[in-house]
C-alpha atoms as a PDB file:
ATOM      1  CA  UNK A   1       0.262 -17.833   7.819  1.00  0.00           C
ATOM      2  CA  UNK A   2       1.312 -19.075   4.566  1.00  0.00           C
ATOM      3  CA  UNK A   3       4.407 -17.667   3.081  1.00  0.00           C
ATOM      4  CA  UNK A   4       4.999 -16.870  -0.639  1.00  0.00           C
ATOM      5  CA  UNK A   5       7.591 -18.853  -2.357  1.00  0.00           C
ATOM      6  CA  UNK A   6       7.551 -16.650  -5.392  1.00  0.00           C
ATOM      7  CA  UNK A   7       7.047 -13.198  -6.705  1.00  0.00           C
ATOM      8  CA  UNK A   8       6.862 -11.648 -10.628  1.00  0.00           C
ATOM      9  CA  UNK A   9       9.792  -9.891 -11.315  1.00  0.00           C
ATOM     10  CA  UNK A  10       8.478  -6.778 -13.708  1.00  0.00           C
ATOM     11  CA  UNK A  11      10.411  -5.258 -16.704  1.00  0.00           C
ATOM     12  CA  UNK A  12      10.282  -1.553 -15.081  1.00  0.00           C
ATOM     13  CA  UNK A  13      11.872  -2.801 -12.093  1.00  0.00           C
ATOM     14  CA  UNK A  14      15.078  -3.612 -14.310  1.00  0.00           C
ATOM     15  CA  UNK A  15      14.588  -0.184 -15.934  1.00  0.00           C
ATOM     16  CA  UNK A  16      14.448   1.484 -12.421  1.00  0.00           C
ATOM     17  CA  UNK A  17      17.722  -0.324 -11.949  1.00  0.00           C
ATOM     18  CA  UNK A  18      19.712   1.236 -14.934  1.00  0.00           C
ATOM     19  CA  UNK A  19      22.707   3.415 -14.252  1.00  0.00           C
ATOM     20  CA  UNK A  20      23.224   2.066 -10.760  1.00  0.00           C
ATOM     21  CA  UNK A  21      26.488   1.332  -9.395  1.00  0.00           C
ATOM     22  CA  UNK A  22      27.026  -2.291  -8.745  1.00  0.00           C
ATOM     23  CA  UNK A  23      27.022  -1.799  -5.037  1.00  0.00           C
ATOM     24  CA  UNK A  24      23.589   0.337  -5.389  1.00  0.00           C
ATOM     25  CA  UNK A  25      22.138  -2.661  -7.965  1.00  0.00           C
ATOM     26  CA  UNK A  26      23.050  -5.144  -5.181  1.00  0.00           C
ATOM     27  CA  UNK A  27      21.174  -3.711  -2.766  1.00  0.00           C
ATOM     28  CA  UNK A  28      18.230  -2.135  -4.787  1.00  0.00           C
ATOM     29  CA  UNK A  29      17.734  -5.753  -6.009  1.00  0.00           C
ATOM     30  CA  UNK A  30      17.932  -7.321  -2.262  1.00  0.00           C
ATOM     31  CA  UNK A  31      15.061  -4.702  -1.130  1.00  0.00           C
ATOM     32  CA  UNK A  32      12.915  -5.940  -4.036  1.00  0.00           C
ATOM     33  CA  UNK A  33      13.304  -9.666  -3.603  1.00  0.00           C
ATOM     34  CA  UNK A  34      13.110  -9.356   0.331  1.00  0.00           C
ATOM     35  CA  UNK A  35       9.811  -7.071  -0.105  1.00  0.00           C
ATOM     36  CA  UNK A  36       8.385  -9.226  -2.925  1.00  0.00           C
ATOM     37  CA  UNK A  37       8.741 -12.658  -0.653  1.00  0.00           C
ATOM     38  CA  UNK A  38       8.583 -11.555   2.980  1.00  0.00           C
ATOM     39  CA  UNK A  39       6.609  -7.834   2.573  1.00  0.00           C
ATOM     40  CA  UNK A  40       9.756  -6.493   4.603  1.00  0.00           C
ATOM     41  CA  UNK A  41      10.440  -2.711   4.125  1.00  0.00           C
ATOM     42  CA  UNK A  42      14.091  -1.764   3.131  1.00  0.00           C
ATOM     43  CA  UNK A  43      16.194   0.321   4.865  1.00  0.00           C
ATOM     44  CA  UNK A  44      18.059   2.165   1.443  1.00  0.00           C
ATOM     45  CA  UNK A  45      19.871   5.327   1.318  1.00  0.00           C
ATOM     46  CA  UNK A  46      17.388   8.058   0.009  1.00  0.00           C
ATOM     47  CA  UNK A  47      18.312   8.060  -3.859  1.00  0.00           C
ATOM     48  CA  UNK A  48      17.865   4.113  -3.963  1.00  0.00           C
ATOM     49  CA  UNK A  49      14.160   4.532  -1.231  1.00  0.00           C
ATOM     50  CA  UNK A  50      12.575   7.032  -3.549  1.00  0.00           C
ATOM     51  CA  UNK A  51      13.367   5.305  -6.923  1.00  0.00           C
ATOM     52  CA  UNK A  52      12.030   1.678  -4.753  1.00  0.00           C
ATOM     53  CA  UNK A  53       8.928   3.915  -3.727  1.00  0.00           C
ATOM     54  CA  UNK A  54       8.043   5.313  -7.010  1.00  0.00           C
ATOM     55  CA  UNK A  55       9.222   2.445  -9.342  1.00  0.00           C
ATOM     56  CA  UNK A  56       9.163  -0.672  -7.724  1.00  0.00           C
ATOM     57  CA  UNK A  57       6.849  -0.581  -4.423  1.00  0.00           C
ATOM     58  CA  UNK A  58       3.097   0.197  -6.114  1.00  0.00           C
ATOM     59  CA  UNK A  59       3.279  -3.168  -8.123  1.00  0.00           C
ATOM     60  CA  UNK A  60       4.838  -5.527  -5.768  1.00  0.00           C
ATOM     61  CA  UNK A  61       2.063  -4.430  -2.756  1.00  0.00           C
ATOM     62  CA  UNK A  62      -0.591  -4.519  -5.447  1.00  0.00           C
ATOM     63  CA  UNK A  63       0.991  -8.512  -6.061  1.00  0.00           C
ATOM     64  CA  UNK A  64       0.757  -9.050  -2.175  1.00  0.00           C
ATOM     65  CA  UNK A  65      -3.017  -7.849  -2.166  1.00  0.00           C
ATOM     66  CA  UNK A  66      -3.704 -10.187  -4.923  1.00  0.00           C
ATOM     67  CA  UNK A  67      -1.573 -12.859  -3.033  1.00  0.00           C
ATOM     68  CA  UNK A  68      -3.623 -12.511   0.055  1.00  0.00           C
ATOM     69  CA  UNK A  69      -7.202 -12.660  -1.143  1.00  0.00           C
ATOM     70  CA  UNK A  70      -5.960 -16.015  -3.272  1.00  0.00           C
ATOM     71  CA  UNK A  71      -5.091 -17.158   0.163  1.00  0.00           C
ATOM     72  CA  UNK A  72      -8.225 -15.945   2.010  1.00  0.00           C
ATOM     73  CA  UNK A  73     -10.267 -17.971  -0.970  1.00  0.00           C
ATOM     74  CA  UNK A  74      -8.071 -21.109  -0.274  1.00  0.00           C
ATOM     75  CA  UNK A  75      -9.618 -21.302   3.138  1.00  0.00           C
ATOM     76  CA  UNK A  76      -8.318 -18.342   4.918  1.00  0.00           C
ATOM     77  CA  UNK A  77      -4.377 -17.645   5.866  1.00  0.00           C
ATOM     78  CA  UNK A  78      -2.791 -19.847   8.132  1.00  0.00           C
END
């Protein structure tokens, strides 16, 4: 299977991000980049899950949809 080597970063996800503590922003940004390249799921405390649930995860699986019929068009996924 292919892998992605990139991923859109949106504005909203930075505005989900706003008022977090640095240690919070670390690893809210870490659970976006990790689901955005690899489709892993975080493991965040519950403040940081539901804002990464209700901000952040609709548009990045929506990308990986997108990502995987490209792929399937290209010949299928390896």
């Amino acid at each position: 299977m292919n892998k992605r080597n990139s991923f859109v970063f949106y504005r909203s996800f930075r505005a989900a991000m706003e008022g977090l503590l640095p240690s919070e922003y670390q690893m809210f940004m870490n659970a976006i980049v990790v689901y955005g390249l690899d489709r892993t799921l975080p493991d965040l405390p519950p403040d940081l899950s539901r804002i990464f649930y209700d901000d952040c995860y609709p548009q990045l699986e929506a990308d990986w949809v997108k990502w995987e019929r490209r792929q399937a068009r290209k010949g299928g996924t390896r």
